[in-house]
N, C-alpha and C. Protein backbone atom coordinates (compact mmCIF):
# COMPACT_ATOMS: atom_id res chain seq x y z
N UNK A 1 16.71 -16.90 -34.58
CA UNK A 1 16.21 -18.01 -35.38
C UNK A 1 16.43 -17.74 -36.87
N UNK A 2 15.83 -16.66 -37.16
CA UNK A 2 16.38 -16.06 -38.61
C UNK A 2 18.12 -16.57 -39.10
N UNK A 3 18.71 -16.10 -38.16
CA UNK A 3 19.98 -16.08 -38.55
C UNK A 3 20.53 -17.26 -38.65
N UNK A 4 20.00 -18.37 -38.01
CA UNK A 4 20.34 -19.53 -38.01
C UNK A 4 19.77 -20.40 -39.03
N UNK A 5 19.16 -19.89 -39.20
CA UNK A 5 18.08 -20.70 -41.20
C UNK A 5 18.90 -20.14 -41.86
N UNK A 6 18.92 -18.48 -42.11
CA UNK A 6 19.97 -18.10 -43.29
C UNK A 6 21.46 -18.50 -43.15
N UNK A 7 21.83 -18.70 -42.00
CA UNK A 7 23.37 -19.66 -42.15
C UNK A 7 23.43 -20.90 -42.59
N UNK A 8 21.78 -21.80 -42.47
CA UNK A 8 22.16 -22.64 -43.15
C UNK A 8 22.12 -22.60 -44.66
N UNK A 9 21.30 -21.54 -45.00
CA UNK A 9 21.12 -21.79 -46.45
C UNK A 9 22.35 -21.12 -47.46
N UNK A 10 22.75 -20.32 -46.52
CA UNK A 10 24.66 -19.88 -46.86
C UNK A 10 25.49 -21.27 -47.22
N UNK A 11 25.45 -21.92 -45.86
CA UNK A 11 26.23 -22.81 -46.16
C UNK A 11 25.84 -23.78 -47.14
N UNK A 12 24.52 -24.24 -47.40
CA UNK A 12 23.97 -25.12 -48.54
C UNK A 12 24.64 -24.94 -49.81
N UNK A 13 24.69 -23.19 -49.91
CA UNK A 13 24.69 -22.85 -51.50
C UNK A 13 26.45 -22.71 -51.36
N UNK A 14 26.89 -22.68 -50.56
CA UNK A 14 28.78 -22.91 -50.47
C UNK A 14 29.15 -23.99 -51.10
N UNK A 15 28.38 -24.88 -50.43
CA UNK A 15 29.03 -26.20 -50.51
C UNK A 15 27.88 -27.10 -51.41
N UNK A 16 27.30 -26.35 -52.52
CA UNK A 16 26.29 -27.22 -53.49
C UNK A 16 27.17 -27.96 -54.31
N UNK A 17 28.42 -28.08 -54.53
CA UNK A 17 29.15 -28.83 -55.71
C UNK A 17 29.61 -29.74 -55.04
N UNK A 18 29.75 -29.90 -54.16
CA UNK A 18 30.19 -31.01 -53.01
C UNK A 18 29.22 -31.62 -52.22
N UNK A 19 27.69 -31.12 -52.12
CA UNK A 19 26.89 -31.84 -51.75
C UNK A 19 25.99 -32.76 -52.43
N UNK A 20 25.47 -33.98 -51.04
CA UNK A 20 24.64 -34.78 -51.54
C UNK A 20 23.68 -35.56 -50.94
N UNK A 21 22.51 -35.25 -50.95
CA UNK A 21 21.69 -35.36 -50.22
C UNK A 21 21.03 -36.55 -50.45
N UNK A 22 21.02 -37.94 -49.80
CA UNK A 22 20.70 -38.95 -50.05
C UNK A 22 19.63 -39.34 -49.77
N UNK A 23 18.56 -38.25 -48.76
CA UNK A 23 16.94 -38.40 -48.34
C UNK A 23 16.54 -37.59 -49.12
N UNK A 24 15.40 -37.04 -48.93
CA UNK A 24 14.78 -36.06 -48.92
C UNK A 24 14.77 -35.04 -48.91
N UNK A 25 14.48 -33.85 -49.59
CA UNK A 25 15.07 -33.11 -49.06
C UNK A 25 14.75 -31.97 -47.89
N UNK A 26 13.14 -32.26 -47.51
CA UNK A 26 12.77 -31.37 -46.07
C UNK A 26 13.27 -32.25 -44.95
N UNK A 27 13.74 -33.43 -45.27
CA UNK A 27 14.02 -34.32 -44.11
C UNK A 27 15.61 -33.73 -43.88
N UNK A 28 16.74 -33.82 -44.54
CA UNK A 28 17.78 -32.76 -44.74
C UNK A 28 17.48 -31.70 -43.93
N UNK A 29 16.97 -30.59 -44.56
CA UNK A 29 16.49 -29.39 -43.92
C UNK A 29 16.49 -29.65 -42.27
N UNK A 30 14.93 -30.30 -42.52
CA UNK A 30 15.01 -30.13 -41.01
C UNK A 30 15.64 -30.97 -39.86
N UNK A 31 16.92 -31.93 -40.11
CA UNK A 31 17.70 -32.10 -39.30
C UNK A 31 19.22 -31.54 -39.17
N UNK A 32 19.35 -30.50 -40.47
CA UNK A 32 20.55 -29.74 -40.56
C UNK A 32 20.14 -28.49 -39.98
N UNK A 33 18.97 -28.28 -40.04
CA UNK A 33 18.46 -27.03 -38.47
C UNK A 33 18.63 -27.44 -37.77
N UNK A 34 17.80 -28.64 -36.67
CA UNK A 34 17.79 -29.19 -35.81
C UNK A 34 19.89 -29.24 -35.06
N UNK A 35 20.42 -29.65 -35.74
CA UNK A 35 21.33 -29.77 -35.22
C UNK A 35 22.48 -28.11 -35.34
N UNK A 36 22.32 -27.25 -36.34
CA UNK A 36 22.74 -26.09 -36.45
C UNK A 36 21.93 -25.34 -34.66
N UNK A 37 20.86 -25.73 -34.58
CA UNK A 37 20.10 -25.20 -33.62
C UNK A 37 21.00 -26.14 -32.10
N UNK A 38 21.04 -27.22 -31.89
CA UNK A 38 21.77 -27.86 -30.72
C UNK A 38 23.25 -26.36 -30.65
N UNK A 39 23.58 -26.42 -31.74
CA UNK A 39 25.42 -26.36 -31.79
C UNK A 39 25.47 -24.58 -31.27
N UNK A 40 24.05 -24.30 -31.59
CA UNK A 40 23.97 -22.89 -31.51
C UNK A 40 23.79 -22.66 -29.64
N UNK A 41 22.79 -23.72 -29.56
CA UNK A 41 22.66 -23.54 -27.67
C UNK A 41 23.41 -23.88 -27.04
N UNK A 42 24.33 -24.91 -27.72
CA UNK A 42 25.61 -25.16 -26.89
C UNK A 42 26.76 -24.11 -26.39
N UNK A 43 26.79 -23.45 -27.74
CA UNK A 43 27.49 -22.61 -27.75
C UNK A 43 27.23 -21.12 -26.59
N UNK A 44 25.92 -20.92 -26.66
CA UNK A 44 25.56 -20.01 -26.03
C UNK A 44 25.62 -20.32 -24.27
N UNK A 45 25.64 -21.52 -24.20
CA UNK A 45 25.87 -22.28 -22.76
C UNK A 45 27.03 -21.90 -22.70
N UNK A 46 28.34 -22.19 -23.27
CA UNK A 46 29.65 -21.90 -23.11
C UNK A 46 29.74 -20.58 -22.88
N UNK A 47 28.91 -19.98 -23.48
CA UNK A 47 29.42 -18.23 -23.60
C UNK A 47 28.95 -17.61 -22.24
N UNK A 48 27.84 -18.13 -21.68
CA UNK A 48 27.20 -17.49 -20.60
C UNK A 48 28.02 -17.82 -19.30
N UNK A 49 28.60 -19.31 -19.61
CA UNK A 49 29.48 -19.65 -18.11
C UNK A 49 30.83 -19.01 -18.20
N UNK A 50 31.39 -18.63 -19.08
CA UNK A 50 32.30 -17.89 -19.55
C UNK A 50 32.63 -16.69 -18.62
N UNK A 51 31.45 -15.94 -19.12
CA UNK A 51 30.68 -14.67 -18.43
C UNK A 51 30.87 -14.46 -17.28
N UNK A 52 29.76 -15.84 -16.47
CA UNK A 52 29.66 -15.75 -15.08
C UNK A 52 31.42 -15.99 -14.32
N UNK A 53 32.21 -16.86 -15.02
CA UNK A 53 33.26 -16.95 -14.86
C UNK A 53 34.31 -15.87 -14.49
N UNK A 54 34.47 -15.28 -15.82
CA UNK A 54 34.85 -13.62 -15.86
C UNK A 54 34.52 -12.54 -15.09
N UNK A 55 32.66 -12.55 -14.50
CA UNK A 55 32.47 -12.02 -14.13
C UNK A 55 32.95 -11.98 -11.98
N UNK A 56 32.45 -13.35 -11.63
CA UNK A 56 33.01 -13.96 -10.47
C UNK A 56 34.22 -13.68 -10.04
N UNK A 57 35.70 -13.88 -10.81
CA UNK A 57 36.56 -13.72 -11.00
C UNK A 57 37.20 -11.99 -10.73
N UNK A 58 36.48 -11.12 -12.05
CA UNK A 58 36.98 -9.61 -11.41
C UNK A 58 36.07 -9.48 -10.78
N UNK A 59 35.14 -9.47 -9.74
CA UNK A 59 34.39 -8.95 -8.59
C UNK A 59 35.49 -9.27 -7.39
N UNK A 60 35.92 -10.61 -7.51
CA UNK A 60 36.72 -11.50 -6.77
C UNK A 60 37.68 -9.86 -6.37
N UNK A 61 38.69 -9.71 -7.47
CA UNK A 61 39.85 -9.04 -7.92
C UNK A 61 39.73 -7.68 -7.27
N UNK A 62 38.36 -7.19 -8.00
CA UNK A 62 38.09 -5.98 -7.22
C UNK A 62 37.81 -5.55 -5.84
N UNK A 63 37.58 -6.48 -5.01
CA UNK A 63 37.24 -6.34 -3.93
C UNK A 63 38.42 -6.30 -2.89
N UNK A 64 39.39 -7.54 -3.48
CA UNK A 64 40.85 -7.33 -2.67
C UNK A 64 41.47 -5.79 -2.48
């Protein structure tokens, strides 16, 4: 969770000359978490079937 607040606030201060925040700005915040947070579980979904994939696969291999 940490790491995912301080990536956003990395990226905030990257891209402050190019940004522009037309609400609020905890309303910002907390839907540029909110969605940093989706992209993060998505990702971790991909990575785990990946896994099981890889893993399925050489058990498969090894057993022949």
């Amino acid at each position: 969770a940490e790491e995912i607040v301080q990536s956003l606030f990395v990226r905030l201060w990257e891209t402050r000359k190019n940004l522009k925040i037309e609400t609020n700005l905890k309303n910002y915040l907390c839907v540029s978490l909110r969605n940093k947070c989706v992209n993060y579980l998505q990702k971790e979904i991909v990575t785990e079937k990946r896994e099981k994939e890889y893993f399925v696969n050489n058990l498969h291999y090894s057993l022949i």
